[in-house]
Protein backbone atom coordinates (compact mmCIF):
# COMPACT_ATOMS: atom_id res chain seq x y z
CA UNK A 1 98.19 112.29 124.39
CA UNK A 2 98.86 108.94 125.98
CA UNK A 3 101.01 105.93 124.38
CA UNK A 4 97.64 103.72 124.31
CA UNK A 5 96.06 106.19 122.23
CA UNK A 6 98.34 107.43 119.93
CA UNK A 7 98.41 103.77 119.22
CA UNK A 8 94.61 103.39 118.41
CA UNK A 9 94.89 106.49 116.57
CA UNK A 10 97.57 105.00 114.37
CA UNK A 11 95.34 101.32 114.14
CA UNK A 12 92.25 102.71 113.18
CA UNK A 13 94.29 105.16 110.39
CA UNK A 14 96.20 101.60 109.39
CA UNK A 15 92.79 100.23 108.97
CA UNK A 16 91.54 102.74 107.02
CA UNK A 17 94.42 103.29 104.23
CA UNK A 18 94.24 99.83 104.01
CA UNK A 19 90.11 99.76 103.80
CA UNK A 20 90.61 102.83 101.04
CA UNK A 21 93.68 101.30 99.16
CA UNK A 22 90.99 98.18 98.58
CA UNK A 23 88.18 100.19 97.48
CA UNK A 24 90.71 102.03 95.12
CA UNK A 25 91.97 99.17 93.52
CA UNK A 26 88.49 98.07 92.79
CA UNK A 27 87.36 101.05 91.36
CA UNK A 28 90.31 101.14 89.13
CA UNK A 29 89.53 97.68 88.24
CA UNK A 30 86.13 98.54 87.45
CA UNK A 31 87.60 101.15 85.00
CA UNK A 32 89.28 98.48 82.42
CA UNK A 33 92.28 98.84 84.08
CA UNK A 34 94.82 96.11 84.64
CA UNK A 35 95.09 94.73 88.40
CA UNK A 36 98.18 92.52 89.30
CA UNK A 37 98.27 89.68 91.48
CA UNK A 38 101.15 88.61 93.30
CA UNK A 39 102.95 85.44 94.06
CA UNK A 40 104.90 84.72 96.66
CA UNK A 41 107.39 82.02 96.85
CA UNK A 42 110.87 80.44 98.00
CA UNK A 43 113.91 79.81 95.69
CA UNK A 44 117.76 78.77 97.08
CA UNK A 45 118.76 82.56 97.75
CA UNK A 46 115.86 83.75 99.70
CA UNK A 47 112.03 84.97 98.77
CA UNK A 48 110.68 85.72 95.39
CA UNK A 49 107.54 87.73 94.29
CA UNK A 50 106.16 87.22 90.66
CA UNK A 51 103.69 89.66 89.19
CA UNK A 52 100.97 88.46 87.01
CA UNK A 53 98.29 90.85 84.78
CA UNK A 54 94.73 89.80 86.85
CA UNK A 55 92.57 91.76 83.97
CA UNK A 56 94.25 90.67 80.67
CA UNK A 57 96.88 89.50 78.80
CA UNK A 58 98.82 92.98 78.03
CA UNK A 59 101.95 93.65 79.21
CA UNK A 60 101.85 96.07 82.20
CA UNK A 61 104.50 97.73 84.46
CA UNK A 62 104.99 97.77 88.10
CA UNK A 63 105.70 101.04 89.37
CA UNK A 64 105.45 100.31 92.88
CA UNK A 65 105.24 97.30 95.40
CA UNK A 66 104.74 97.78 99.02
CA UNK A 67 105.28 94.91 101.73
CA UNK A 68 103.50 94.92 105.14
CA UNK A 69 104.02 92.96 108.10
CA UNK A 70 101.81 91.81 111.23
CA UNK A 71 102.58 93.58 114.24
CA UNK A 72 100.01 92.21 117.33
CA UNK A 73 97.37 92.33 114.78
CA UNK A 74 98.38 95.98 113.33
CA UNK A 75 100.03 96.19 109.74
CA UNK A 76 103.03 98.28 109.37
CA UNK A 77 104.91 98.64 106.78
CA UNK A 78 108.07 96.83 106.15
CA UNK A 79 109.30 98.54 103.00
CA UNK A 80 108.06 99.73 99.79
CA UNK A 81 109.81 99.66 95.86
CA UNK A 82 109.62 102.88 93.88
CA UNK A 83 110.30 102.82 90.50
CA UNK A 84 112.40 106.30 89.38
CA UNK A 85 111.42 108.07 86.56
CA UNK A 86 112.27 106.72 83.49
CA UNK A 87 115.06 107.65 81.67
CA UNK A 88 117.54 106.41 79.34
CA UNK A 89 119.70 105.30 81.84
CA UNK A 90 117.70 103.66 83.95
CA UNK A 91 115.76 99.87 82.77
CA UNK A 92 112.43 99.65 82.45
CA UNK A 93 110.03 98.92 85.47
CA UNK A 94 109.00 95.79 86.05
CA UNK A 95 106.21 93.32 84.01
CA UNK A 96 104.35 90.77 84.49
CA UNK A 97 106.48 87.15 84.28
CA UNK A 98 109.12 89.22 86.19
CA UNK A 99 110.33 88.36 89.18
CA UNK A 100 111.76 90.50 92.17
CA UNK A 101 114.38 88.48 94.82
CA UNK A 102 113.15 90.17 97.98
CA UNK A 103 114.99 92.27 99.34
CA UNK A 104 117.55 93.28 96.23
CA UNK A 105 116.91 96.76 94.64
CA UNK A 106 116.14 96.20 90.97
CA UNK A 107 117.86 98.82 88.60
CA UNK A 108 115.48 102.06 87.92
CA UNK A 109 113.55 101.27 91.41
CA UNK A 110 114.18 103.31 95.06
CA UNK A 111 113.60 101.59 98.35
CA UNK A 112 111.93 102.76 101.27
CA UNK A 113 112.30 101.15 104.52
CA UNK A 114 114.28 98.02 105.80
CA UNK A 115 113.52 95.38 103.52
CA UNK A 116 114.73 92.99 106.90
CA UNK A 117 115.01 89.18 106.86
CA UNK A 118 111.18 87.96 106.39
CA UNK A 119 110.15 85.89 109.96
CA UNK A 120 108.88 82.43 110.33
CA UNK A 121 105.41 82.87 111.70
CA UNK A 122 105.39 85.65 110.59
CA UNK A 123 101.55 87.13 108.54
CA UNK A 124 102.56 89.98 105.94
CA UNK A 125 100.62 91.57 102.73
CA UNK A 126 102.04 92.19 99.32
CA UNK A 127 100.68 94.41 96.58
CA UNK A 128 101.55 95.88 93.40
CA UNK A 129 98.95 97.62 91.96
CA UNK A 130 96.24 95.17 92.76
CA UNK A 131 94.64 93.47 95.66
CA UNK A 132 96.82 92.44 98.90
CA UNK A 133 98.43 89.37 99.13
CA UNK A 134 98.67 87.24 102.36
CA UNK A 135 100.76 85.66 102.90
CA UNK A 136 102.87 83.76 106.58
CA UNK A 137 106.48 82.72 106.01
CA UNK A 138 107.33 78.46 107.63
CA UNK A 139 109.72 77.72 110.16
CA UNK A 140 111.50 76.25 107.28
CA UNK A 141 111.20 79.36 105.23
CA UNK A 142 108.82 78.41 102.69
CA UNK A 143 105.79 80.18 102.02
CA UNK A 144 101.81 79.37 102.71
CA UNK A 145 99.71 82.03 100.71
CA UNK A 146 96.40 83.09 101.39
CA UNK A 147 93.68 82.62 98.82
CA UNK A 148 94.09 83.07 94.95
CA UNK A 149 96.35 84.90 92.99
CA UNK A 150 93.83 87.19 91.52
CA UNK A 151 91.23 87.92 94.05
């Protein structure tokens, strides 16, 4: 199989997790339950994503965040957050009104992938449980979202 196609093959799949992930998120959403929104901002040690309850006030938890980046128009991922199973030892996951200093390892939570520097010029997606996030990081390292929290 040649480079150029294994390539397509691996866009078009891209396209379609993504396309599916949507679609899941809105079904769920349709059910009652809780979507999260995302923002994305900059603080003095680096990047900072907040989570915020799209579908109610309740207090929800964050089991899992995934990060994508922009490759020539292709998302890959960058990294992904895991929270463990709970147990006594470990805190609990994440809630809304938290915050999570990208790319530290909160206690109770695995990480997969790099987690690298975030680029200026850079286009990359965000989600946690609820719709993706875009988002492109400045020159100057601050951060110009795309459209609303809660979409």
């Amino acid at each position: 199989m040649t480079k150029v196609l294994r390539v397509s093959i691996v866009a078009v799949l891209t396209v379609l997790v993504v396309g599916v992930l949507g679609l899941a998120y809105s079904f769920v959403g349709s059910l009652g339950y809780p979507l999260v929104g995302v923002e994305v901002t900059t603080n003095a040690t680096g990047h900072v994503f907040r989570f915020k309850n799209c579908t109610n006030e309740k207090t929800l938890q964050i089991t899992s965040v995934e990060l994508l980046r922009d490759e020539g128009g292709k998302m890959v991922t960058e990294c992904s957050l895991w929270f463990r199973v709970p147990s006594a030892s470990l805190n609990r996951p994440l809630v809304p009104g938290d915050e999570w200093t990208y790319p530290d390892v909160p206690a109770g939570y695995n990480l997969t992938g790099e987690c690298a520097p975030l680029v200026s010029g850079r286009a990359y997606r965000v989600a946690a449980g609820g719709p993706m996030r875009q988002f492109t990081v400045r020159g100057d390292g601050a951060v110009i979202t795309q459209g609303p929290i809660c979409q």
